[in-house]
Protein backbone atom coordinates (compact mmCIF):
# COMPACT_ATOMS: atom_id res chain seq x y z
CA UNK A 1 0.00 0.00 0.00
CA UNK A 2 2.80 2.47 -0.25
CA UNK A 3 1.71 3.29 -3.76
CA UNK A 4 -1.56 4.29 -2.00
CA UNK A 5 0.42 6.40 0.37
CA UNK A 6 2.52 8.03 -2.35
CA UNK A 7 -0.37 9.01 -4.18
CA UNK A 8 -2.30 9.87 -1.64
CA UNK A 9 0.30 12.31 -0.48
CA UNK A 10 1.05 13.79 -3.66
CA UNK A 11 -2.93 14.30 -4.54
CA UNK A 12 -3.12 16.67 -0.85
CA UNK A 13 -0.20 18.39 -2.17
CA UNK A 14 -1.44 19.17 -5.55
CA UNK A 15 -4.65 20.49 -3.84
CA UNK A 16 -2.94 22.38 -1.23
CA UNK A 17 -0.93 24.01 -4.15
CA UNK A 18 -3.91 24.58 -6.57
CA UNK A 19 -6.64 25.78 -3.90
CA UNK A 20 -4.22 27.45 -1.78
CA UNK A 21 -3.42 29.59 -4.97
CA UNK A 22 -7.00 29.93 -6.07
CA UNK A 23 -7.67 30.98 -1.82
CA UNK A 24 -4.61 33.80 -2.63
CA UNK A 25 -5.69 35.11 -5.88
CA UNK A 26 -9.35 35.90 -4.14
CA UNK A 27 -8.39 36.97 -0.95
CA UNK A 28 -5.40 38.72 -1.67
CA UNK A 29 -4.56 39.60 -5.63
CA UNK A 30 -7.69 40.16 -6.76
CA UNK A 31 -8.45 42.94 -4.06
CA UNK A 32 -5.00 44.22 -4.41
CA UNK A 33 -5.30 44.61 -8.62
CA UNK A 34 -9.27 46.02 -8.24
CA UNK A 35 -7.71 48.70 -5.73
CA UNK A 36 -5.17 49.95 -7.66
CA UNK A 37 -2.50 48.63 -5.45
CA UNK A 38 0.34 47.08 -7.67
CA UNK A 39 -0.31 49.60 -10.06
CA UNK A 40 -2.65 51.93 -12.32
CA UNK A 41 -2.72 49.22 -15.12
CA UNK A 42 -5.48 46.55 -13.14
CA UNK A 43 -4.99 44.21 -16.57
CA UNK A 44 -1.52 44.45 -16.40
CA UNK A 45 -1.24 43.83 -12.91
CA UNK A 46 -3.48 40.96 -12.88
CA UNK A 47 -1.11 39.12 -15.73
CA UNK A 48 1.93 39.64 -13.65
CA UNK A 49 0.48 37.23 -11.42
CA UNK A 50 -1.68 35.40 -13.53
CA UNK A 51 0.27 34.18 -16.18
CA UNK A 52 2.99 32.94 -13.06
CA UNK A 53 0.01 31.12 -11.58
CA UNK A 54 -1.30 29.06 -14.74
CA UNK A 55 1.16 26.71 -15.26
CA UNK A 56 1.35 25.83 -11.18
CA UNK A 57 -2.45 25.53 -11.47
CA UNK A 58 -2.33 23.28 -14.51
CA UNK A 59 0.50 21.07 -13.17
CA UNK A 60 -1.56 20.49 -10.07
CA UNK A 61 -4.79 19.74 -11.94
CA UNK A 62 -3.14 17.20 -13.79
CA UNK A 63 -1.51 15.50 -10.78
CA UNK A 64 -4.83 15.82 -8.42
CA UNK A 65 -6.70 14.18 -11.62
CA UNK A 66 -4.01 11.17 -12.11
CA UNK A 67 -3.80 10.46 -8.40
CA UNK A 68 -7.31 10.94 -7.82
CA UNK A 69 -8.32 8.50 -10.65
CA UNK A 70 -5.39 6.17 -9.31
CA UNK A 71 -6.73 6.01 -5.93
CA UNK A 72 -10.07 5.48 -6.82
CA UNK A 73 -9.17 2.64 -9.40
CA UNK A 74 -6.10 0.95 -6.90
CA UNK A 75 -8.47 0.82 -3.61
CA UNK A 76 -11.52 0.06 -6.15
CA UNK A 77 -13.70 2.65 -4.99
CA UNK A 78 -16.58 2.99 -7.57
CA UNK A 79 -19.53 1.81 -5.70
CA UNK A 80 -19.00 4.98 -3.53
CA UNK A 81 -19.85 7.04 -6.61
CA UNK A 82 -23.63 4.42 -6.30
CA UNK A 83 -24.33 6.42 -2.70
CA UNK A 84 -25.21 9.56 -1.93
CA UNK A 85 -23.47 9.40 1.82
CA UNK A 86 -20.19 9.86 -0.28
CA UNK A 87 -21.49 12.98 -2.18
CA UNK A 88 -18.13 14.49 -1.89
CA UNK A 89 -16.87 12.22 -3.90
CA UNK A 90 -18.56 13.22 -6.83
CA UNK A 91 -18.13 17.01 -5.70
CA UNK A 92 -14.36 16.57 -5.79
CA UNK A 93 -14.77 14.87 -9.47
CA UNK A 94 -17.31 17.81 -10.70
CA UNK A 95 -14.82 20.42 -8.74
CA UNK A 96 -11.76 19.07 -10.93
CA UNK A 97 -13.63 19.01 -14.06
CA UNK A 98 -15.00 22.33 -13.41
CA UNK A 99 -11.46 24.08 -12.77
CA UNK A 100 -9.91 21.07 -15.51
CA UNK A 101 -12.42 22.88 -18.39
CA UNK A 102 -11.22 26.52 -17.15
CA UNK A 103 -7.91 26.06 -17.05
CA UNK A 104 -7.47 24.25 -19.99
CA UNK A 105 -10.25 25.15 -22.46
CA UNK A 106 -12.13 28.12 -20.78
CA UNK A 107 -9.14 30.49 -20.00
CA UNK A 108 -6.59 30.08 -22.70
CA UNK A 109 -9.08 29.36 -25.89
CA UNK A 110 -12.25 31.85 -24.87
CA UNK A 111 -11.87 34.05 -21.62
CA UNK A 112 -7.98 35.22 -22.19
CA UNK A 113 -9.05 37.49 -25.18
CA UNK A 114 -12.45 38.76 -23.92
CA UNK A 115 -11.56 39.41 -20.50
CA UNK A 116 -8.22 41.29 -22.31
CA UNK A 117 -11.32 43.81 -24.42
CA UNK A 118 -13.31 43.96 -21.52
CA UNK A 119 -10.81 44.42 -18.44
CA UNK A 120 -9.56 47.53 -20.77
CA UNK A 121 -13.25 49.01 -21.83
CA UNK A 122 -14.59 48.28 -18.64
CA UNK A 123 -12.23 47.30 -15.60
CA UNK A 124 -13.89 48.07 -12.55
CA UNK A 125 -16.90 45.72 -14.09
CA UNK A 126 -14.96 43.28 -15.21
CA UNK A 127 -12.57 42.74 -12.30
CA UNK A 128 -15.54 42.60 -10.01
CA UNK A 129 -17.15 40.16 -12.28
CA UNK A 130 -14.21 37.57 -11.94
CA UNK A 131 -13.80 38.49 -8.37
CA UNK A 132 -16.75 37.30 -7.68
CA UNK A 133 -16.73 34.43 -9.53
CA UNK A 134 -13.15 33.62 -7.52
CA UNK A 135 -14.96 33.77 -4.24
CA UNK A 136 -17.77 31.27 -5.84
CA UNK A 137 -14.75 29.11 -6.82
CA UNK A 138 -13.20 29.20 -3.39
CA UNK A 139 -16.58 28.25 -1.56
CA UNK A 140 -16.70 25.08 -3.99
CA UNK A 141 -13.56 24.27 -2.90
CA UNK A 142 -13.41 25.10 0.54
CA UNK A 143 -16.94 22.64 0.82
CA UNK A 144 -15.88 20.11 -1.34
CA UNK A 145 -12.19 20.22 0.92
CA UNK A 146 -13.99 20.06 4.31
CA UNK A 147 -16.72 17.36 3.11
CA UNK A 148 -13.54 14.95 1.87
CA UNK A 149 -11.56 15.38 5.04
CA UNK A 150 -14.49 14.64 7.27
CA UNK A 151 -16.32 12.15 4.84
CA UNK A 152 -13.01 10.14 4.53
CA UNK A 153 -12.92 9.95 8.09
CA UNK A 154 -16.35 8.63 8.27
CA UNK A 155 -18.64 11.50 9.00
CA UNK A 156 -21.67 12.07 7.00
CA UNK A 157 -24.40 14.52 6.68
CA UNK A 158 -26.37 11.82 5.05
């Protein structure tokens, strides 16, 4: 079972890493860019970061989906997607593909031009728009984090 620990280790990582960041960019860069703080420029200010934050992002999607998918398939774990009493199991798979379709499809194909136009007709509007949608993201998360660590511990709100 060391395989299980392994994985199992690098999955928390991945999602201390990739929430963590998402937790940082609403609480802290976001507010910081929409307030003028690391400069005039809010577009420019949010790429700085941004762009730096991707890839990390990204990398840790791919390595919560792989050990994720490994866990589940290693400690054959399907029939807990059968039962509602392990609802965040299926919240941590429709979290990942959520963030998996942003990052990879969403962002870089569709949002990265328009929010360019818009952030630089409109900025206040559109940084509060994604603001908001950050803290949205971050409650997911932060429900979906606190319903695995006490559902995989046996506690149930079913």
């Amino acid at each position: 079972m060391d395989d299980v620990i392994v994985a199992r280790s690098l999955h928390v990582l991945a999602v201390v890493i990739w929430i963590g960041g998402v937790a940082m960019a609403t609480t802290v860069a976001l507010p910081a860019v929409r307030h003028g703080d690391l400069g005039s420029d809010k577009f420019q200010a949010f790429q700085a970061f941004e762009h730096r934050f991707a890839w990390q992002a990204r990398t840790a999607i791919v390595l919560v989906g792989l050990t994720g998918f490994y866990m589940t398939w290693r400690l054959d774990l399907w029939d807990r997607f059968r039962t509602v009493g392990f609802w965040w199991m299926h919240a941590m798979v429709c979290l990942w593909l959520l963030f998996a379709f942003v990052l990879f499809i969403a962002e870089p194909f569709i949002l990265h031009r328009r929010f360019r136009l818009w952030a630089t007709a409109q900025p206040e509007v559109a940084f509060a728009r994604l603001h908001r949608a950050h803290w949205l993201l971050l409650a997911l998360s932060v429900v979906t984090i606190l319903g695995a660590v006490a559902g995989s511990q046996g506690w149930s709100i079913f």
